[in-house]
C-alpha atoms as a PDB file:
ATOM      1  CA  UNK A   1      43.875 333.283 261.923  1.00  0.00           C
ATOM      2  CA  UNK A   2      43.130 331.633 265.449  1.00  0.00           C
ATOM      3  CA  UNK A   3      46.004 329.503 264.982  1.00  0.00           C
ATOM      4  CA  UNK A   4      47.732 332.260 264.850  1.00  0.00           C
ATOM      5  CA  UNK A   5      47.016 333.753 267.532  1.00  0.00           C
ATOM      6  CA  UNK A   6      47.013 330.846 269.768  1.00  0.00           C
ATOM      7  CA  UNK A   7      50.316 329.589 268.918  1.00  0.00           C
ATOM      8  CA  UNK A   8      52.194 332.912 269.220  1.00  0.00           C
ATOM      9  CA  UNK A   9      53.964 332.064 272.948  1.00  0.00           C
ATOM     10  CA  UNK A  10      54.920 328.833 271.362  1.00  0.00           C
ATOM     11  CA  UNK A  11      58.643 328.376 271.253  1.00  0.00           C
ATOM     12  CA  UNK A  12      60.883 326.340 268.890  1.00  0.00           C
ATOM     13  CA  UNK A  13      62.065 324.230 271.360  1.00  0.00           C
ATOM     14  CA  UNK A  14      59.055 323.673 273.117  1.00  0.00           C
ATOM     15  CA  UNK A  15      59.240 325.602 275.976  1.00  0.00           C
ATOM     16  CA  UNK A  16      55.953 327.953 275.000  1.00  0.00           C
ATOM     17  CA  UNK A  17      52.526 327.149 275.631  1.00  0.00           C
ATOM     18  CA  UNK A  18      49.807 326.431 275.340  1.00  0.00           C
ATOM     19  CA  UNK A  19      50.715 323.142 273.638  1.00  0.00           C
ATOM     20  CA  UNK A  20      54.484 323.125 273.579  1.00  0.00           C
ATOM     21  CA  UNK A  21      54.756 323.030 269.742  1.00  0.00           C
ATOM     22  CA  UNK A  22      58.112 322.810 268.000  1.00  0.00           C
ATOM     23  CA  UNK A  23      60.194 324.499 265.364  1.00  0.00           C
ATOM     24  CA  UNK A  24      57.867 322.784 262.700  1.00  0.00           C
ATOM     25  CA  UNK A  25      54.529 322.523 263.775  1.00  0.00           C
ATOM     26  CA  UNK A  26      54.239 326.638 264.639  1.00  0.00           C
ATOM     27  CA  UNK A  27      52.833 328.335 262.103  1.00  0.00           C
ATOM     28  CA  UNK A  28      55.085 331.363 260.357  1.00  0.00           C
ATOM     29  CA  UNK A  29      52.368 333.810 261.497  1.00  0.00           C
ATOM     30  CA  UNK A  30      52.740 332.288 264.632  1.00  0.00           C
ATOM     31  CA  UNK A  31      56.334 332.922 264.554  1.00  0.00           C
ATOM     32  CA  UNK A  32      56.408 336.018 263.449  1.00  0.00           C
ATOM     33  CA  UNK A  33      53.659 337.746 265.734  1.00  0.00           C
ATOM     34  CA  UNK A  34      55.630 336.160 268.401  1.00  0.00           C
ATOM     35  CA  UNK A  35      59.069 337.782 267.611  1.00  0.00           C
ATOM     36  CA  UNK A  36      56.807 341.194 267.050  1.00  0.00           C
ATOM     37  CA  UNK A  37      54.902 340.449 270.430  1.00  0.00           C
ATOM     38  CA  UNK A  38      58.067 340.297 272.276  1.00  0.00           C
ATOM     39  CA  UNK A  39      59.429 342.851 270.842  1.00  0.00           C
ATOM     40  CA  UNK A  40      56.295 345.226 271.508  1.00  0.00           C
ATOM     41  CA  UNK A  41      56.061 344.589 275.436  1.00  0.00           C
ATOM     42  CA  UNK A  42      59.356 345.172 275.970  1.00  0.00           C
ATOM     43  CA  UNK A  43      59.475 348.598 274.277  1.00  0.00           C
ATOM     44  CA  UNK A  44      56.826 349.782 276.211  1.00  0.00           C
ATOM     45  CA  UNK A  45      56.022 350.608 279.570  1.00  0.00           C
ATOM     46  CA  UNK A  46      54.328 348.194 281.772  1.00  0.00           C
ATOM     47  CA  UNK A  47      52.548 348.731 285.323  1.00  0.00           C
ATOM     48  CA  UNK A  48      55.699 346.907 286.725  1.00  0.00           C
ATOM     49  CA  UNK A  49      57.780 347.934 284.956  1.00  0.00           C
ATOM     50  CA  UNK A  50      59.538 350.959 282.536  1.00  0.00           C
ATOM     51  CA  UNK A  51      59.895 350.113 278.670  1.00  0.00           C
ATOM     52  CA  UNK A  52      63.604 348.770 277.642  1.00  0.00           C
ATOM     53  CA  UNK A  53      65.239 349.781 275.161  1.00  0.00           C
ATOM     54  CA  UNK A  54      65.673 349.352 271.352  1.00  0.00           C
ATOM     55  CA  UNK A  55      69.239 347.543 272.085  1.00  0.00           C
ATOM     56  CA  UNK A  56      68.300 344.771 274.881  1.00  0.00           C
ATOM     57  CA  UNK A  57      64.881 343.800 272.716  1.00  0.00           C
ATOM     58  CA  UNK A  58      67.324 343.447 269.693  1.00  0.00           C
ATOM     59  CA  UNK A  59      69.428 341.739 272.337  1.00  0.00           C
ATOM     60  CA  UNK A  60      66.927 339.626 273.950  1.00  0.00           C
ATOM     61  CA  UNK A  61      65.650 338.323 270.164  1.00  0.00           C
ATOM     62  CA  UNK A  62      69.246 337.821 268.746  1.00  0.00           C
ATOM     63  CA  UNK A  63      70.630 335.816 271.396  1.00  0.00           C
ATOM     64  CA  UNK A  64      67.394 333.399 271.119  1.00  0.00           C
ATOM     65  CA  UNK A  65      67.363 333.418 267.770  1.00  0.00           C
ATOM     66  CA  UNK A  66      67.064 329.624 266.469  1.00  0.00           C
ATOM     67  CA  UNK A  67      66.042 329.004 270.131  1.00  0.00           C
ATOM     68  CA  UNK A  68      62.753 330.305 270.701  1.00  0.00           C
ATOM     69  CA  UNK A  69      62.548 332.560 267.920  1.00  0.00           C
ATOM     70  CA  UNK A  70      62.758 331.812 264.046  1.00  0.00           C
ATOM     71  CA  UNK A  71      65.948 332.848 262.593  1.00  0.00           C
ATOM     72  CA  UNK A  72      64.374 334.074 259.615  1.00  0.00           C
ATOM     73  CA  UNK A  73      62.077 336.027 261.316  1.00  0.00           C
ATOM     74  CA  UNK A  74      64.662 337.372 263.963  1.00  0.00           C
ATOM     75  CA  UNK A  75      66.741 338.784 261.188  1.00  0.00           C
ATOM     76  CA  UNK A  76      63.665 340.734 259.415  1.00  0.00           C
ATOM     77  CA  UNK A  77      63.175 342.117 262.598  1.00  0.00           C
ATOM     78  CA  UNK A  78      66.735 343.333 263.378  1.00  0.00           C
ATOM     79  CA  UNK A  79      66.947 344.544 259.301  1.00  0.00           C
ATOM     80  CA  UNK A  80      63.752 346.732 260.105  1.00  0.00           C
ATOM     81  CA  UNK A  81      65.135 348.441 263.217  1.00  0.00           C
ATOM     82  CA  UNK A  82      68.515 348.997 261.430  1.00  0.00           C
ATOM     83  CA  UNK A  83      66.544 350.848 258.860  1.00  0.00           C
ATOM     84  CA  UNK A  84      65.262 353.102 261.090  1.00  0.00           C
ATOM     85  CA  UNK A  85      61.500 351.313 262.277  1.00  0.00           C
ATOM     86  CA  UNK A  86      59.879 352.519 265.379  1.00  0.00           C
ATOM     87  CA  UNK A  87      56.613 351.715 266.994  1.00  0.00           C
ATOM     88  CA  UNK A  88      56.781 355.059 268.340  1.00  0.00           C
ATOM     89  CA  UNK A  89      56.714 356.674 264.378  1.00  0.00           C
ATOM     90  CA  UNK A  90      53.425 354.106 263.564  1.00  0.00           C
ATOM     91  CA  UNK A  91      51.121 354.962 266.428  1.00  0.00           C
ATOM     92  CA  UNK A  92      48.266 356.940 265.230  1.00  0.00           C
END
């Protein structure tokens, strides 16, 4: 579970940190926190800055896809939001 949570800004080709891990030696949960991490801050508002929206963090994930972000994961994430998923309906 630390793994996990310590490789999440790792990137597939390197460019993440703390160790600059690729494609292979990231963890799935690793990969998949981080597509749902990136996701997450940029739907909501930050101190510098107002929440995007649903389109440009679909955008910012699809266009990176294979990149930084798993393919496999990035395509579970867009089939979620296509069927209708929402922080916003999940917050307690």
């Amino acid at each position: 579970m630390l793994d996990t949570i310590l490789q999440h800004h790792e990137r597939l080709d390197g460019s993440g940190y703390p160790k600059g891990l690729t494609d292979k030696e990231i963890l799935l949960t690793s990969k998949i926190l981080a597509v749902a991490d990136v996701v997450e801050a940029m739907l909501s508002d930050r101190p510098h800055r107002r929440a995007r929206d649903v389109e440009e963090a679909m955008e910012e994930i699809s266009s990176n896809s294979g990149k930084l972000y798993d393919s496999l994961v990035v395509k579970s994430c867009l089939e979620l939001f296509q069927g209708g998923f929402s922080f916003e309906a999940h917050k307690e």
